[in-house]
PDB file of N, CA and C in Angstrom:
ATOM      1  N   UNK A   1     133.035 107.514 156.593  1.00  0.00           N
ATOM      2  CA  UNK A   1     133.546 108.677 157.289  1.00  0.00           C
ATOM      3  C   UNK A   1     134.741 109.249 156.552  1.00  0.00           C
ATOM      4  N   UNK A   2     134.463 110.335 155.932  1.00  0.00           N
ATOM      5  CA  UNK A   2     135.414 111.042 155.497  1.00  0.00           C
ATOM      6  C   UNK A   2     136.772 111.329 156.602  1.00  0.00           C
ATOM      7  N   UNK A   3     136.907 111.998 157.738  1.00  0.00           N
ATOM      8  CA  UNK A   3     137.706 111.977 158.228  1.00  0.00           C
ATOM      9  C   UNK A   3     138.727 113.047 158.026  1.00  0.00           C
ATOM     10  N   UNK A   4     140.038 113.243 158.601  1.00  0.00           N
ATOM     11  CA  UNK A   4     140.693 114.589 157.620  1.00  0.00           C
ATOM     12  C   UNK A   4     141.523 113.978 156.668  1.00  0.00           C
ATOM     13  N   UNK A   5     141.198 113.134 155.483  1.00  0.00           N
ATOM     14  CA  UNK A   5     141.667 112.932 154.116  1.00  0.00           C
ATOM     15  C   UNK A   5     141.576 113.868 153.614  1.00  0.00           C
ATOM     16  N   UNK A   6     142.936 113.764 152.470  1.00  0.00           N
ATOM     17  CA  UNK A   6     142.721 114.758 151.573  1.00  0.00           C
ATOM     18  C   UNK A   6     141.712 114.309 150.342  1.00  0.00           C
ATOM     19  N   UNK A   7     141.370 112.903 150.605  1.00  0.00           N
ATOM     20  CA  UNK A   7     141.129 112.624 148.923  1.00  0.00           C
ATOM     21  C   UNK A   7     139.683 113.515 148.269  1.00  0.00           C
ATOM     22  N   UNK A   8     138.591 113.801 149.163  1.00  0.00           N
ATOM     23  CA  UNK A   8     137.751 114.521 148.556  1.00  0.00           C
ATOM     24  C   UNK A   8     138.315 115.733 147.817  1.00  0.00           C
ATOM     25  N   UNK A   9     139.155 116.622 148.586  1.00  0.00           N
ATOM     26  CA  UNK A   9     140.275 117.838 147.692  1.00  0.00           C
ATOM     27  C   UNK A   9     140.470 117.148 147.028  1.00  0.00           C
ATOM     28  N   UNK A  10     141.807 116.623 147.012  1.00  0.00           N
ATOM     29  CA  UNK A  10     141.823 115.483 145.732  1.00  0.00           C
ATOM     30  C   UNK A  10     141.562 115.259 144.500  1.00  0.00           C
ATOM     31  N   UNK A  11     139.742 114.552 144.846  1.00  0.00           N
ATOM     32  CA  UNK A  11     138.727 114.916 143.619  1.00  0.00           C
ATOM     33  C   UNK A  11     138.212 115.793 142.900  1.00  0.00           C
ATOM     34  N   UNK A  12     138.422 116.980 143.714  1.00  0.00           N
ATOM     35  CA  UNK A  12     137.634 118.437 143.219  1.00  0.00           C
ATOM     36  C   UNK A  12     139.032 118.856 142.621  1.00  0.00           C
ATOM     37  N   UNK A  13     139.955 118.875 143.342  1.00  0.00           N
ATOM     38  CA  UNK A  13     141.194 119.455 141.865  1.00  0.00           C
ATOM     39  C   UNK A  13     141.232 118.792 140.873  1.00  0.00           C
ATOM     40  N   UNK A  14     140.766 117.432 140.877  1.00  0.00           N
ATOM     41  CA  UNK A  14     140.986 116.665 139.205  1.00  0.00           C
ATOM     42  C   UNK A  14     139.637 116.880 138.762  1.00  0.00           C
ATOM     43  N   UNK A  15     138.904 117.961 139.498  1.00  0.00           N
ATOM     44  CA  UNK A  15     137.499 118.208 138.230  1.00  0.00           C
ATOM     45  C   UNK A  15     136.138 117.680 139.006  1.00  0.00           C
ATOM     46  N   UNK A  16     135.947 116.323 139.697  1.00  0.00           N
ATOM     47  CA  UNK A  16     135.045 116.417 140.107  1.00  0.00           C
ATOM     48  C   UNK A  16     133.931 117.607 141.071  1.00  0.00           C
ATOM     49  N   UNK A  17     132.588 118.085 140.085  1.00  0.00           N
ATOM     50  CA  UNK A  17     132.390 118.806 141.217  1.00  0.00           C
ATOM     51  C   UNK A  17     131.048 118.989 142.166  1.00  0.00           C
ATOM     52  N   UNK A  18     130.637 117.933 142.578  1.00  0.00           N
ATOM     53  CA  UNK A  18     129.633 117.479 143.528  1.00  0.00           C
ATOM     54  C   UNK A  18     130.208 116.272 144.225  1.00  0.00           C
ATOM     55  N   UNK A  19     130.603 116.868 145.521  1.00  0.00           N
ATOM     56  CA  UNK A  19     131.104 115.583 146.464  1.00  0.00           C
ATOM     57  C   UNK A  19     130.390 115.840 147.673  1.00  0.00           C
ATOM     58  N   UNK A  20     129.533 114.647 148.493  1.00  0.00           N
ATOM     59  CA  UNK A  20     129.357 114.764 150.000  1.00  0.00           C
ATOM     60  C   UNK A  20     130.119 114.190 150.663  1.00  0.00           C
ATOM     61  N   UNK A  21     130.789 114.468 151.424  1.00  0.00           N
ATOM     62  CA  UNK A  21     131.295 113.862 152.696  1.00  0.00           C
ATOM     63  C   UNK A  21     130.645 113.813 153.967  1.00  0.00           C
ATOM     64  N   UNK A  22     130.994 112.742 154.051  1.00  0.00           N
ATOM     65  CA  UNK A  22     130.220 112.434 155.989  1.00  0.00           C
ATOM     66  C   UNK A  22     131.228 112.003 156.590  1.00  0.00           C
ATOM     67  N   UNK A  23     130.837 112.227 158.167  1.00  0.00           N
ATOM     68  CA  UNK A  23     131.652 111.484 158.978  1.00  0.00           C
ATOM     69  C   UNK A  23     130.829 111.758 160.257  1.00  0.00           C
ATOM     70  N   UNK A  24     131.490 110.415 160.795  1.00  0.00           N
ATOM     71  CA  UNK A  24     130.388 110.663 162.764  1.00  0.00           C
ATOM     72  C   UNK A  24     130.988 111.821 163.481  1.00  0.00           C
ATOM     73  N   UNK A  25     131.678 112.435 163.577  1.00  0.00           N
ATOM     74  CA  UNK A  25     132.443 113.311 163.754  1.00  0.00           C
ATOM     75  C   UNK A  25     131.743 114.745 163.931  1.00  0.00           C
ATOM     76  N   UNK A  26     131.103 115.484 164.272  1.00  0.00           N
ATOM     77  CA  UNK A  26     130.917 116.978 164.363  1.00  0.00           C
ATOM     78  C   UNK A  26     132.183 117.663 163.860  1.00  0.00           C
ATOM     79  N   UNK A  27     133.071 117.725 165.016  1.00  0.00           N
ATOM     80  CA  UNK A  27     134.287 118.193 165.124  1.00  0.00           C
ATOM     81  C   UNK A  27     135.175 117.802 163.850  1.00  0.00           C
ATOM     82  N   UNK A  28     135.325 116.605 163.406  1.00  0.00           N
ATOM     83  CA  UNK A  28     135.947 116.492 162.263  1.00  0.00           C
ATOM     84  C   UNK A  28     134.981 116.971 161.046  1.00  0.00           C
ATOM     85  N   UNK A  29     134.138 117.368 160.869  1.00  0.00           N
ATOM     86  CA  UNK A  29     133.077 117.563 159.833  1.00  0.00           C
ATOM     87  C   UNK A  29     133.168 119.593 160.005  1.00  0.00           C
ATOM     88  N   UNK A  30     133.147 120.162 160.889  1.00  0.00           N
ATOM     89  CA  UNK A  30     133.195 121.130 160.635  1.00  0.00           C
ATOM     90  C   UNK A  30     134.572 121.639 160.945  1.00  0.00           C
ATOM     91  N   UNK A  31     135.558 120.942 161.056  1.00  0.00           N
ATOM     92  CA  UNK A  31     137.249 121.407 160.364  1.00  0.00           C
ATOM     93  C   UNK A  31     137.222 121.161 159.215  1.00  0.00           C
ATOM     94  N   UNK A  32     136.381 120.559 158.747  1.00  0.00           N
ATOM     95  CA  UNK A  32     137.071 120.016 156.933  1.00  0.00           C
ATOM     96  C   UNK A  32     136.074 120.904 156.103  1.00  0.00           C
ATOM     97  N   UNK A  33     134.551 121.161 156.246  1.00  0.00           N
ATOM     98  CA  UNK A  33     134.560 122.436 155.841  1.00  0.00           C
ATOM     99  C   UNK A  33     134.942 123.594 155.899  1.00  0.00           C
ATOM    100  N   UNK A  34     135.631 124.118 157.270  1.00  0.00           N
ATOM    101  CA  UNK A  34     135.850 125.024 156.926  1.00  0.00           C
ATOM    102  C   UNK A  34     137.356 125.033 156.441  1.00  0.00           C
ATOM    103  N   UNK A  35     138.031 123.944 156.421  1.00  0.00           N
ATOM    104  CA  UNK A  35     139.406 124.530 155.522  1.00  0.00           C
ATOM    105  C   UNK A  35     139.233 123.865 153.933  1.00  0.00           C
ATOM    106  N   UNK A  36     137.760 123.402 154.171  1.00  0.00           N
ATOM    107  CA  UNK A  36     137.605 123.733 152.118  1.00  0.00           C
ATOM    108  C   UNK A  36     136.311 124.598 151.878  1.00  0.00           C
ATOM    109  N   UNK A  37     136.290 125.339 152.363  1.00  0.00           N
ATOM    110  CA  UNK A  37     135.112 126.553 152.504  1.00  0.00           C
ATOM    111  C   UNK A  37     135.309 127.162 151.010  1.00  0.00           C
ATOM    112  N   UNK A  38     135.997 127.199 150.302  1.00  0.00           N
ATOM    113  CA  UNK A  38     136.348 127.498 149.092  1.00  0.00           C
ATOM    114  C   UNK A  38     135.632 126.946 148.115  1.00  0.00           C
ATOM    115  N   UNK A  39     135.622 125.804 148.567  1.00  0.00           N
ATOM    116  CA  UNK A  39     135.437 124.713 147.258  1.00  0.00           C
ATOM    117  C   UNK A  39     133.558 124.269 147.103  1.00  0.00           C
ATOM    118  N   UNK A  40     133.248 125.029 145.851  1.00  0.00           N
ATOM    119  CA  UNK A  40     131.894 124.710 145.782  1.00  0.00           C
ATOM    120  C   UNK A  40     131.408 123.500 145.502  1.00  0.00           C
ATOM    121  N   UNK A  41     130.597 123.217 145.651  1.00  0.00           N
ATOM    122  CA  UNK A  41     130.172 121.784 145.361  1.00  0.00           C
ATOM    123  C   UNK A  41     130.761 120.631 146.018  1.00  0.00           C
ATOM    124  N   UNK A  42     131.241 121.074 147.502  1.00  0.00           N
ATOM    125  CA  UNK A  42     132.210 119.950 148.446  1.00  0.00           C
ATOM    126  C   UNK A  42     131.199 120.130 149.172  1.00  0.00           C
ATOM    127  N   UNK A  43     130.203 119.320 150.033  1.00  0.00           N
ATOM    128  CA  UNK A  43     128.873 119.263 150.944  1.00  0.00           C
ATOM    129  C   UNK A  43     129.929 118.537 152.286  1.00  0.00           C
ATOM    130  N   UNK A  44     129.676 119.173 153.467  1.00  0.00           N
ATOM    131  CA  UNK A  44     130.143 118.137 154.856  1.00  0.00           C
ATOM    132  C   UNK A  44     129.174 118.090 155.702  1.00  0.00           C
ATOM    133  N   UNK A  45     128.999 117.079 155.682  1.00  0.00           N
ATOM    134  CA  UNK A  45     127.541 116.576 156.363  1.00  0.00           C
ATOM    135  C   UNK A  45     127.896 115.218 157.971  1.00  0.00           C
ATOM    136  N   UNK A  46     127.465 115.400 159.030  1.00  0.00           N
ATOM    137  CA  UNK A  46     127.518 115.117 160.125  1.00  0.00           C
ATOM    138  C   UNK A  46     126.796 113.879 159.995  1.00  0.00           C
ATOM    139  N   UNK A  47     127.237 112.766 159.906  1.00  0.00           N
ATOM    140  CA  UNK A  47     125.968 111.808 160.256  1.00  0.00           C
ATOM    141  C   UNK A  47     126.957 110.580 160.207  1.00  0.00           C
ATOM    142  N   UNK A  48     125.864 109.075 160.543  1.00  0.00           N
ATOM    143  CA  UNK A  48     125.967 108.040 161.170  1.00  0.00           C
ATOM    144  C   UNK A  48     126.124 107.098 160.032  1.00  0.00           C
ATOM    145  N   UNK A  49     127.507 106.321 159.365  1.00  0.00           N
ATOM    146  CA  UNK A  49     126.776 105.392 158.087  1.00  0.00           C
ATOM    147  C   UNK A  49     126.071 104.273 158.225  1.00  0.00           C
ATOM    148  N   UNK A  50     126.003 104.074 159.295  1.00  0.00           N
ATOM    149  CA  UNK A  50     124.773 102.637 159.370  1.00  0.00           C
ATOM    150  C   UNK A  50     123.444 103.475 159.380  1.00  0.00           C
ATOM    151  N   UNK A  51     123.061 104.630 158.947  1.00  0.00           N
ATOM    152  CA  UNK A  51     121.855 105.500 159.197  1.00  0.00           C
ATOM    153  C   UNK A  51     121.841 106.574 158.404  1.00  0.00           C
ATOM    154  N   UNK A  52     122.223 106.625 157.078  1.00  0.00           N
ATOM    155  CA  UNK A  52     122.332 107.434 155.861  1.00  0.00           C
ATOM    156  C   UNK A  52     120.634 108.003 155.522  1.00  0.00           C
ATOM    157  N   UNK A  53     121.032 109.246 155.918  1.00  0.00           N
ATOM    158  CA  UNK A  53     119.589 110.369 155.587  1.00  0.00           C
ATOM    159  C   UNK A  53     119.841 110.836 154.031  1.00  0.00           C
ATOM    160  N   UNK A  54     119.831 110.139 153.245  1.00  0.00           N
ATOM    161  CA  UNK A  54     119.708 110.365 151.903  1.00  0.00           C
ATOM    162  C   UNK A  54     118.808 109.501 151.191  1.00  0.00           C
ATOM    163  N   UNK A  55     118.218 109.788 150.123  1.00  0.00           N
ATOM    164  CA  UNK A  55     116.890 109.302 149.566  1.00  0.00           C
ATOM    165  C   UNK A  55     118.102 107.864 148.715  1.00  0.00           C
ATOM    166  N   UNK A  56     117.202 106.957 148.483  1.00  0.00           N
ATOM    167  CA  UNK A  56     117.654 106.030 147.607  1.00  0.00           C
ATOM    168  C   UNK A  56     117.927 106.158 146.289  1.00  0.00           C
ATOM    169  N   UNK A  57     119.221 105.691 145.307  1.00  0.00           N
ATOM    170  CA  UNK A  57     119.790 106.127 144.456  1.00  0.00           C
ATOM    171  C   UNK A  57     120.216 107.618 144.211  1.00  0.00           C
ATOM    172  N   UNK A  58     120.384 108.450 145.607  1.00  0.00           N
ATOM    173  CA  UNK A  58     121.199 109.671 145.751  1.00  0.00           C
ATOM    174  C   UNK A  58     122.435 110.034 144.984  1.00  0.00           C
ATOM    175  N   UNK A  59     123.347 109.036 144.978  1.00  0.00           N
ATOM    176  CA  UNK A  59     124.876 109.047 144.602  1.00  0.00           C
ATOM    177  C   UNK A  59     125.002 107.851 143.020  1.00  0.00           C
ATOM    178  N   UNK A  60     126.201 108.802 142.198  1.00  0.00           N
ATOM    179  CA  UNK A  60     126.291 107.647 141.068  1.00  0.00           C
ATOM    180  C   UNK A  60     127.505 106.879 141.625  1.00  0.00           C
ATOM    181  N   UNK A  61     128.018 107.278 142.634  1.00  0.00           N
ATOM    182  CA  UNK A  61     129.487 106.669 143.436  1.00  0.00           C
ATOM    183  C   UNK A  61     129.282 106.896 145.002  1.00  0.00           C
ATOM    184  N   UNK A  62     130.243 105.442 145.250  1.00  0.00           N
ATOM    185  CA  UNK A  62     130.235 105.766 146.883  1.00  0.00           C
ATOM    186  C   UNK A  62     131.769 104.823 146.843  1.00  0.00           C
ATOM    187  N   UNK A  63     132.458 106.002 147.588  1.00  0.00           N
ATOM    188  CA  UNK A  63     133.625 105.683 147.867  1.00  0.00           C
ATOM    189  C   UNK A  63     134.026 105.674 149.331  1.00  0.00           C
ATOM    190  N   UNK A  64     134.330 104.409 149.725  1.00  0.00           N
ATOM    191  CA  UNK A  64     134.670 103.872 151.209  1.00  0.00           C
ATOM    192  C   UNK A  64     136.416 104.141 151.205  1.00  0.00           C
ATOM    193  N   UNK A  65     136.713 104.942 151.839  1.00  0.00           N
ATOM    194  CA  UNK A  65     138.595 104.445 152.065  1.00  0.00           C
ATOM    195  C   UNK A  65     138.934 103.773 153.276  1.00  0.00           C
ATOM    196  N   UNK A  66     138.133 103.941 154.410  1.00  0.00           N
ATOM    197  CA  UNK A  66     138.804 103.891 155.523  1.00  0.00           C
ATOM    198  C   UNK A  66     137.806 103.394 156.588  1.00  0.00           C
ATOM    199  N   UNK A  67     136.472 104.009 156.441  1.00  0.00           N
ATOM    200  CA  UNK A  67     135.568 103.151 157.928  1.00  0.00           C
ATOM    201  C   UNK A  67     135.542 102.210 158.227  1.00  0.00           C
ATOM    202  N   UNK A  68     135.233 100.915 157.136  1.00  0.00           N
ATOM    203  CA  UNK A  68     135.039 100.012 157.428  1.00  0.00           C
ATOM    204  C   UNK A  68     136.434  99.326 158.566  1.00  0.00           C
ATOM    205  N   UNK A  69     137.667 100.284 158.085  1.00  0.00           N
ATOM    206  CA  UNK A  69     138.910  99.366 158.736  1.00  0.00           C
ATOM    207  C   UNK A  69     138.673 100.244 160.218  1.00  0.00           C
ATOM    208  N   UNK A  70     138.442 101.416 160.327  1.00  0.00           N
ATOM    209  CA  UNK A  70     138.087 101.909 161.338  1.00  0.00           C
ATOM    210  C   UNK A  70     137.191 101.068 162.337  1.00  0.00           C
ATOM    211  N   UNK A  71     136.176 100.505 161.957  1.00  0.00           N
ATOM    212  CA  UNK A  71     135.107  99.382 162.410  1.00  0.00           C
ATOM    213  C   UNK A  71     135.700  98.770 163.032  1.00  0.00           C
ATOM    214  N   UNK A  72     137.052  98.031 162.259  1.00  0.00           N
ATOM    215  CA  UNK A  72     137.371  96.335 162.530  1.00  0.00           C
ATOM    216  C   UNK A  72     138.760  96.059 163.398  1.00  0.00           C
ATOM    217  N   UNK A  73     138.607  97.959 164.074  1.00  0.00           N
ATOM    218  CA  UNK A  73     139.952  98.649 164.581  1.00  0.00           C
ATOM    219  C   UNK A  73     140.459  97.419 165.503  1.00  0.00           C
ATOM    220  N   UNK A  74     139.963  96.933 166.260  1.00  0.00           N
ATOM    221  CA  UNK A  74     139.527  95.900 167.670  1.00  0.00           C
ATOM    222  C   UNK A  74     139.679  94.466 167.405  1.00  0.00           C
ATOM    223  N   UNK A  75     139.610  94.156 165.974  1.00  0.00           N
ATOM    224  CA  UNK A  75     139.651  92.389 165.628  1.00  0.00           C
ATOM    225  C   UNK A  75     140.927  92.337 165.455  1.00  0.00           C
ATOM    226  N   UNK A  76     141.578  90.727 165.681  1.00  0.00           N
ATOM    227  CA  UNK A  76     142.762  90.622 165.064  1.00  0.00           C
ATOM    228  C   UNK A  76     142.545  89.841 164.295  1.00  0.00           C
ATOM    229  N   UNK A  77     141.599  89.296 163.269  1.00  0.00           N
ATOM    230  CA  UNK A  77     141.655  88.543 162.278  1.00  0.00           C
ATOM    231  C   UNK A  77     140.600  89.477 161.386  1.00  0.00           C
ATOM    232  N   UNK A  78     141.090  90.268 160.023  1.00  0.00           N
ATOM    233  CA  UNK A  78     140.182  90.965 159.197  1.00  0.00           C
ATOM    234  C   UNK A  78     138.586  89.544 158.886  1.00  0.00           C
ATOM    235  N   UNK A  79     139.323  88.144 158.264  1.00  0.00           N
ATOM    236  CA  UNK A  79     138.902  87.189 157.936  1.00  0.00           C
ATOM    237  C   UNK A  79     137.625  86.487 159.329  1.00  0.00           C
ATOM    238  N   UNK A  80     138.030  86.764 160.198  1.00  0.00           N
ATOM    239  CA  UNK A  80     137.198  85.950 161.725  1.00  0.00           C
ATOM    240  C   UNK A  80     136.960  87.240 162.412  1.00  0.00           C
ATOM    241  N   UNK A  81     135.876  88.458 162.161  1.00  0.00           N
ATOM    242  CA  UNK A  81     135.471  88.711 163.034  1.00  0.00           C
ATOM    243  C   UNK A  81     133.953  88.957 163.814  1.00  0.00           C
ATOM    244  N   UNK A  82     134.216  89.718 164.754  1.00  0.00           N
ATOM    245  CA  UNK A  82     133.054  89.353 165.848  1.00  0.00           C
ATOM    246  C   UNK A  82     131.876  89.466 165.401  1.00  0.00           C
ATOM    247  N   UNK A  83     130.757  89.081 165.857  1.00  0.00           N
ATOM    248  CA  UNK A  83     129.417  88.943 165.621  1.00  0.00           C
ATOM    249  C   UNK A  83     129.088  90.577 165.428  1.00  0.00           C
ATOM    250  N   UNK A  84     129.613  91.240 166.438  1.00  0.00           N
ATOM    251  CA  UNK A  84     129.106  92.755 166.843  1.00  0.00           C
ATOM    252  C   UNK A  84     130.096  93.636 165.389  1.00  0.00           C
ATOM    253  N   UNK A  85     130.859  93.237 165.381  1.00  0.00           N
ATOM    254  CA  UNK A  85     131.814  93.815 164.253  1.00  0.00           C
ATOM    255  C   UNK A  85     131.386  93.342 163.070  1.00  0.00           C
ATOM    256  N   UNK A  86     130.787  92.605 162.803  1.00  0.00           N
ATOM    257  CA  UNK A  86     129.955  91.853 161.642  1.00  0.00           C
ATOM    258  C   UNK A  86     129.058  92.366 160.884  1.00  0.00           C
ATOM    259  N   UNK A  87     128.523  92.655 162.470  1.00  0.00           N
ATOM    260  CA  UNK A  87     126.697  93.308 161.995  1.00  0.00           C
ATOM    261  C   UNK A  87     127.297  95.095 161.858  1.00  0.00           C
ATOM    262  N   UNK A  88     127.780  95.400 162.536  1.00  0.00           N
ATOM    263  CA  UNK A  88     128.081  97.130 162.264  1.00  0.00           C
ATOM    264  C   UNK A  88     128.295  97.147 160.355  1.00  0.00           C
ATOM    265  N   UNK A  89     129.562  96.104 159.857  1.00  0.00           N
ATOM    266  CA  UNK A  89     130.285  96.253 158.972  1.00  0.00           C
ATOM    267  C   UNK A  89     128.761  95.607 157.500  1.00  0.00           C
ATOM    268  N   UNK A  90     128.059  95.109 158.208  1.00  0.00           N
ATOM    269  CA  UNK A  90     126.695  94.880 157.261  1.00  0.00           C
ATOM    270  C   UNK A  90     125.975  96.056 157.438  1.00  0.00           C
ATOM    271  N   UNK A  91     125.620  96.901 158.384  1.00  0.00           N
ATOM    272  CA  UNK A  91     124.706  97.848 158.193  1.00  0.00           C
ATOM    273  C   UNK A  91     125.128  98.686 157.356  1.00  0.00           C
ATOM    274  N   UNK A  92     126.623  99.393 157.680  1.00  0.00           N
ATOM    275  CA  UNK A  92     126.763 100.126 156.586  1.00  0.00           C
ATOM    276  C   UNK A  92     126.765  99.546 154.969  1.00  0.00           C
ATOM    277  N   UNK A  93     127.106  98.276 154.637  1.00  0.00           N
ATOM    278  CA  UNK A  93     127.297  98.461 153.184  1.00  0.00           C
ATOM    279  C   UNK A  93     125.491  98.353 153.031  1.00  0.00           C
ATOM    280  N   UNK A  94     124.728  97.770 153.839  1.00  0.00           N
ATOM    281  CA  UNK A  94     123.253  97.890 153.505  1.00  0.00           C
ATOM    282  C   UNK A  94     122.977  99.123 153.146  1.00  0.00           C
ATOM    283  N   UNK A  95     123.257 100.152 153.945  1.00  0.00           N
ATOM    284  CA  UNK A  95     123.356 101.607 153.744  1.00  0.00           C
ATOM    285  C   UNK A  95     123.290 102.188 152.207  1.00  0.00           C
ATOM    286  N   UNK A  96     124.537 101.689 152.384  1.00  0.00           N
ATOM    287  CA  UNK A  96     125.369 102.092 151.038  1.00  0.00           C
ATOM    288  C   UNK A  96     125.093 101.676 150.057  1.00  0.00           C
ATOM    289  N   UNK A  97     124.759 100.357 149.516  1.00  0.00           N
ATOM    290  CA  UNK A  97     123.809  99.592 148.838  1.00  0.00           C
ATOM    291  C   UNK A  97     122.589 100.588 148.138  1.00  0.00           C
ATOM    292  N   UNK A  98     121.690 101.146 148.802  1.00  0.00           N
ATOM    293  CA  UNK A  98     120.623 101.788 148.195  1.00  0.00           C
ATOM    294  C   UNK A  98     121.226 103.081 147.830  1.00  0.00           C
ATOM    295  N   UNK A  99     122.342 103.726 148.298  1.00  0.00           N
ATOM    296  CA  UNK A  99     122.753 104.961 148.092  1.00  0.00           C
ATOM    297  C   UNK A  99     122.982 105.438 146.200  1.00  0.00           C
ATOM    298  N   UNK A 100     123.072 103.837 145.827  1.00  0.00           N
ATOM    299  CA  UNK A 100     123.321 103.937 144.128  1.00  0.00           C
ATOM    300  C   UNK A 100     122.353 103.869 143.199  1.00  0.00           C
ATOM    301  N   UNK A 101     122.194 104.737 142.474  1.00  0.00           N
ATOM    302  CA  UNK A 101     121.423 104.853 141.270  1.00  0.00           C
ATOM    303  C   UNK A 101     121.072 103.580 140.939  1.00  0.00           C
TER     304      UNK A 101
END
């Protein structure tokens, strides 16, 4: 989940220029396009990361900053947590896993 980071801007001012961002978010997904409505080749896309609608080997990068800690918002041990927090924090990197070339 992208989220309102700046780092995708970020990337596109140091040159990168094909970035998707996702996030579960509607509402956060269509504020962040439209205050980078400018920027071509910045995609904001609405969706679920344990449920990535992209074909396999889509991306040559996948950059996580923040969901997974978002996930584990609720544990107090990063090292011991819950069964249910476990399996969320496996689906997505399963996800993510095929997302690479």
């Amino acid at each position: 989940g992208c989220g309102n980071s700046s780092v995708s801007f970020d990337m596109f001012s140091c040159g990168y220029g094909s970035i998707t961002n996702i996030d579960y978010s509607a509402v956060c997904i269509e504020t962040m396009a439209a205050r980078h409505a400018d920027c071509p080749g910045m995609e904001w896309l609405q969706m679920d990361a344990r449920n990535l609608a992209f074909p396999e080997g889509a991306f040559d990068v996948v950059l996580e900053k923040g969901t997974l800690d978002a996930m584990m918002v609720e544990e107090k041990d990063p090292w011991k947590v819950s069964p249910h927090t476990a399996s969320l924090v496996h689906q997505v990197l399963k996800e993510v896993m095929f997302q690479r070339c």
